[in-house]
N, C-alpha and C. Protein backbone atom coordinates (compact mmCIF):
# COMPACT_ATOMS: atom_id res chain seq x y z
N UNK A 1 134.15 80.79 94.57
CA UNK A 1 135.53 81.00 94.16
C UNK A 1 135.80 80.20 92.89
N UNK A 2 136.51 80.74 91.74
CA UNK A 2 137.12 79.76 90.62
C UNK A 2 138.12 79.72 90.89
N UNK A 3 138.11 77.96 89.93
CA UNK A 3 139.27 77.41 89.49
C UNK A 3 140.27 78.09 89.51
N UNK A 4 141.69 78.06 89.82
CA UNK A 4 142.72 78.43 89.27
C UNK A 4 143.18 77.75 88.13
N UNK A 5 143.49 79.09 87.74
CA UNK A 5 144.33 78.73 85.95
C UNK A 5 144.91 77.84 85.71
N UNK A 6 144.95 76.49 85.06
CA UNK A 6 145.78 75.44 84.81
C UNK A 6 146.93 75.97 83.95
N UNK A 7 146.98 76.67 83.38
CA UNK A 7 148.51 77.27 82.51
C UNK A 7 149.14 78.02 83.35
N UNK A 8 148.57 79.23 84.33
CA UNK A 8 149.52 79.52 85.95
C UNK A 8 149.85 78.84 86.72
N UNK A 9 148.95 77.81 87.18
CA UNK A 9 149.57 76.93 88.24
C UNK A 9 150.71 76.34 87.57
N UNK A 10 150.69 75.70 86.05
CA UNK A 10 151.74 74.62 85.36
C UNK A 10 152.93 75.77 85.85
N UNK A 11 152.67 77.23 85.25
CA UNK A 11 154.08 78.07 85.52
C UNK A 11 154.36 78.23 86.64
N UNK A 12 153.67 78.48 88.04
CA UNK A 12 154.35 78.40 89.19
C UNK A 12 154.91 76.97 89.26
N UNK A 13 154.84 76.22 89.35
CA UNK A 13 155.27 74.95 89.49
C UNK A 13 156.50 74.50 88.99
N UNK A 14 156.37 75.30 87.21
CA UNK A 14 157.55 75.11 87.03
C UNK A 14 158.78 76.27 87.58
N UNK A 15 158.24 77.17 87.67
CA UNK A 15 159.32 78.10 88.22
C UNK A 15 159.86 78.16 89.77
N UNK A 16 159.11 77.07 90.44
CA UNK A 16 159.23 76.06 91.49
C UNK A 16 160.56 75.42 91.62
N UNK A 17 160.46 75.33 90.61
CA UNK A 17 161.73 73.50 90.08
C UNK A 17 162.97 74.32 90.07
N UNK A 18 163.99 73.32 90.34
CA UNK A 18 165.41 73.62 90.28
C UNK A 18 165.34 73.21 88.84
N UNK A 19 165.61 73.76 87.90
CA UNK A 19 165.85 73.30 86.71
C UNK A 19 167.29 73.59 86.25
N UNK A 20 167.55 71.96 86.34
CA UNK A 20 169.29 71.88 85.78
C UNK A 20 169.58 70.94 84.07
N UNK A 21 170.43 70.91 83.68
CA UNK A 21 170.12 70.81 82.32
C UNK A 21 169.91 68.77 82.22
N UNK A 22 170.67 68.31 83.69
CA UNK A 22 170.12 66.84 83.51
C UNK A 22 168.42 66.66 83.48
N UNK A 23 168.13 67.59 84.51
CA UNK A 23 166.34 67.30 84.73
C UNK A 23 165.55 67.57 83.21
N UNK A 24 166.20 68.76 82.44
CA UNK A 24 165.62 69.22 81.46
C UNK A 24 165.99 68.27 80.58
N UNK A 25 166.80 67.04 80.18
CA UNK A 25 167.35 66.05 79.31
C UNK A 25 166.68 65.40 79.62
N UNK A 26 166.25 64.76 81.06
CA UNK A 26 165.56 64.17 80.63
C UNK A 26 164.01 64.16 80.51
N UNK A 27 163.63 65.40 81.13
CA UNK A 27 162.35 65.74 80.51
C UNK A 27 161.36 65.51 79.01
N UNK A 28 162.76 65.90 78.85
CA UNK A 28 162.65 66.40 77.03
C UNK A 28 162.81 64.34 76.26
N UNK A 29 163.53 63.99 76.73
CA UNK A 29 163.55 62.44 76.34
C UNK A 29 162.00 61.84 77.03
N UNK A 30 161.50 62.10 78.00
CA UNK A 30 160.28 61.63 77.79
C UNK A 30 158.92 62.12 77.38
N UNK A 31 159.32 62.97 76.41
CA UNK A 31 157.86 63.75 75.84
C UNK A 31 158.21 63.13 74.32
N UNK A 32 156.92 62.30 74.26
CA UNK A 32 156.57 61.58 73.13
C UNK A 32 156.96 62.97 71.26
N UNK A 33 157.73 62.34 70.60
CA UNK A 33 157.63 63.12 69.70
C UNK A 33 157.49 62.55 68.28
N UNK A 34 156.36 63.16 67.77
CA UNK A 34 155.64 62.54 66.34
C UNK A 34 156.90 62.45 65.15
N UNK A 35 157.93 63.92 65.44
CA UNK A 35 158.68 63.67 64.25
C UNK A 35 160.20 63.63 64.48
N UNK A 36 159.90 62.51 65.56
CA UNK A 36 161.77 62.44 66.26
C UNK A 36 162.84 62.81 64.89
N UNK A 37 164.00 63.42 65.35
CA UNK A 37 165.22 63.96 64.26
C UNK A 37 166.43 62.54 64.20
N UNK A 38 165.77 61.11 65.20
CA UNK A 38 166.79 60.66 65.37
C UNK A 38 167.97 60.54 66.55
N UNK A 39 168.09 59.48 66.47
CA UNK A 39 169.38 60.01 67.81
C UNK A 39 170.86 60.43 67.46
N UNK A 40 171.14 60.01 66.32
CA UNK A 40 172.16 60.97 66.03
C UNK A 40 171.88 62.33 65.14
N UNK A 41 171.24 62.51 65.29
CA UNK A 41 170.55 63.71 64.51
C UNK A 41 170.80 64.45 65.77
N UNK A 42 170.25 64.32 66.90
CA UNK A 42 169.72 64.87 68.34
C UNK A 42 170.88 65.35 68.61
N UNK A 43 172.28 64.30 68.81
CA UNK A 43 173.46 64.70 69.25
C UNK A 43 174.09 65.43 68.43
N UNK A 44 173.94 65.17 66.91
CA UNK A 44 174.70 66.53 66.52
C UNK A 44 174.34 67.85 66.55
N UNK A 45 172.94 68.20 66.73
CA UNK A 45 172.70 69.15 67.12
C UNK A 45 172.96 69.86 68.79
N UNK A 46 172.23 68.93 69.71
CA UNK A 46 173.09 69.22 70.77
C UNK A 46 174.58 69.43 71.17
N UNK A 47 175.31 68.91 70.32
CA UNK A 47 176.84 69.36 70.30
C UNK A 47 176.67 70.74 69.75
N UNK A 48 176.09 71.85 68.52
CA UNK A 48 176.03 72.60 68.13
C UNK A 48 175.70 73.47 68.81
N UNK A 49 174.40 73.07 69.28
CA UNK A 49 173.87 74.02 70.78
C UNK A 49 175.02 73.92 71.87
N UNK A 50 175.69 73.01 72.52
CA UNK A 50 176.79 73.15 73.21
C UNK A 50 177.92 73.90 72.89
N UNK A 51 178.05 74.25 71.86
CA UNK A 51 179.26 75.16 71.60
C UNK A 51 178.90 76.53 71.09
N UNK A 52 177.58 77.16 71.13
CA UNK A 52 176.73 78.36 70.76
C UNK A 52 176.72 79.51 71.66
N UNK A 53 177.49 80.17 71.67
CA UNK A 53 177.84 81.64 72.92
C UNK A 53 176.45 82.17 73.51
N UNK A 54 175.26 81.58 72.40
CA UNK A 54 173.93 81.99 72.80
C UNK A 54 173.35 81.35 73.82
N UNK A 55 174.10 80.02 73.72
CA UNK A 55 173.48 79.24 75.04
C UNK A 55 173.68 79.44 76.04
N UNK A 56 172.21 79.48 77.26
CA UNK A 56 172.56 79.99 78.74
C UNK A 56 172.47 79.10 79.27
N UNK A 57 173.25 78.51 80.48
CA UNK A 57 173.21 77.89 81.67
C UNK A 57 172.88 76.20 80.91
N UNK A 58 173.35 76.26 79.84
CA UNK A 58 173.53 74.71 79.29
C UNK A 58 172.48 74.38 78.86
N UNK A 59 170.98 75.17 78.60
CA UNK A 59 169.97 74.42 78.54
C UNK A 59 168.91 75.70 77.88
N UNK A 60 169.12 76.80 77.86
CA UNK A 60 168.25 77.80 77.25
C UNK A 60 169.42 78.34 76.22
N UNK A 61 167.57 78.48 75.02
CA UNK A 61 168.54 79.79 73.90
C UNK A 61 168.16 80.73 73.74
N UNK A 62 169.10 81.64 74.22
CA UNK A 62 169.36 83.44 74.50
C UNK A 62 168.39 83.45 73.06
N UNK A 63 168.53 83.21 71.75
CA UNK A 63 167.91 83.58 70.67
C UNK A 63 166.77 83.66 70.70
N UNK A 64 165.61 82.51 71.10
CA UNK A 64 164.41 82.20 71.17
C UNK A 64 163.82 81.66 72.51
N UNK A 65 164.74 81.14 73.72
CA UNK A 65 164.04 81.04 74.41
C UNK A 65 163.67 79.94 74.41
N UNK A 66 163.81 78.57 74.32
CA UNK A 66 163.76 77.62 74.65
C UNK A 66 164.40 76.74 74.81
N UNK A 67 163.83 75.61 75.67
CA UNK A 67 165.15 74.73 76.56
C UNK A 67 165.75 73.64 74.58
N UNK A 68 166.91 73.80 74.34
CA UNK A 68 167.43 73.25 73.38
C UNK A 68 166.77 71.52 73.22
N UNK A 69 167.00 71.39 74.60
CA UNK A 69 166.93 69.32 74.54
C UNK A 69 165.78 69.40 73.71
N UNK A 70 164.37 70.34 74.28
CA UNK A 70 163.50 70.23 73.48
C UNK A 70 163.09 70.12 72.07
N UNK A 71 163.79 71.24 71.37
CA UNK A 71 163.47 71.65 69.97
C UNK A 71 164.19 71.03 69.23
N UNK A 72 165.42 70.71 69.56
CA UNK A 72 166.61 70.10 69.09
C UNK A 72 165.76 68.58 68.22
N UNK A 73 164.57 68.12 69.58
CA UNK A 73 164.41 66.61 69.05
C UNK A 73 163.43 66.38 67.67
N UNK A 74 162.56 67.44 67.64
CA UNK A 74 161.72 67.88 66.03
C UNK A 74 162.94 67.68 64.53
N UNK A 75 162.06 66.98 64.32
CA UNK A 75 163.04 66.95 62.72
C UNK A 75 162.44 68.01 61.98
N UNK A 76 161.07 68.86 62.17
CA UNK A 76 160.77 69.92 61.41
C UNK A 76 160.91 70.91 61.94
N UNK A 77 161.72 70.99 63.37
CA UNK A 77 162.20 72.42 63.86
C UNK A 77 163.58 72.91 63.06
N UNK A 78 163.95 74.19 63.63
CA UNK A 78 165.64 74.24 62.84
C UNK A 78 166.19 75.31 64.00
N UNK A 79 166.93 75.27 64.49
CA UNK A 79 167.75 76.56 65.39
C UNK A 79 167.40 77.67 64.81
N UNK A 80 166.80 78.83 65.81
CA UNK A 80 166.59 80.27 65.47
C UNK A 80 167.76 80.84 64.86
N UNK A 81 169.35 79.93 65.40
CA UNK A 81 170.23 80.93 65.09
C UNK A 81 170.90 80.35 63.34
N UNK A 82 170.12 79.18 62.95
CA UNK A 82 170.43 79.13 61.78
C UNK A 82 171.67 78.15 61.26
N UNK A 83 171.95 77.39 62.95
CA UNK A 83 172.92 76.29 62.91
C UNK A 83 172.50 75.00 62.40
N UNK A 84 171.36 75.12 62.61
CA UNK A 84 170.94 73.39 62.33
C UNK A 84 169.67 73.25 61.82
């Protein structure tokens, strides 16, 4: 018998999880990042993402699909929708 898939199992696991937007905050605060934006950098963007009709359930973007806390913290990312 093989291994099971380490990139399926990671996705059952995560699709396991109650994922609420505290767990995802602080997820996202402990994943090491090479080109932090800053912490007030972070919050003004997360205020932006907080007030974005695209945002679902406080923590995904309808645009692209990813949890905001995340991308938000890259200083060389920029919002799909062109806010930040």
């Amino acid at each position: 018998m093989t291994e099971p898939c380490p990139v399926c199992e990671s996705k059952r696991e995560l699709s396991a999880m109650e994922m609420t937007p505290e767990l995802v905050a602080e997820m996202a605060a402990s994943e090491p990042v090479a080109d932090f934006c800053g912490q007030d950098e972070l919050d003004r963007r997360l205020s932006i993402c907080g007030e974005c009709p695209r945002l679902l359930n406080e923590m995904t973007c309808a645009e692209c699909g990813c949890f905001v806390q995340f991308r938000a913290r890259h200083a060389t990312v920029h919002c799909a929708n062109g806010l930040w």
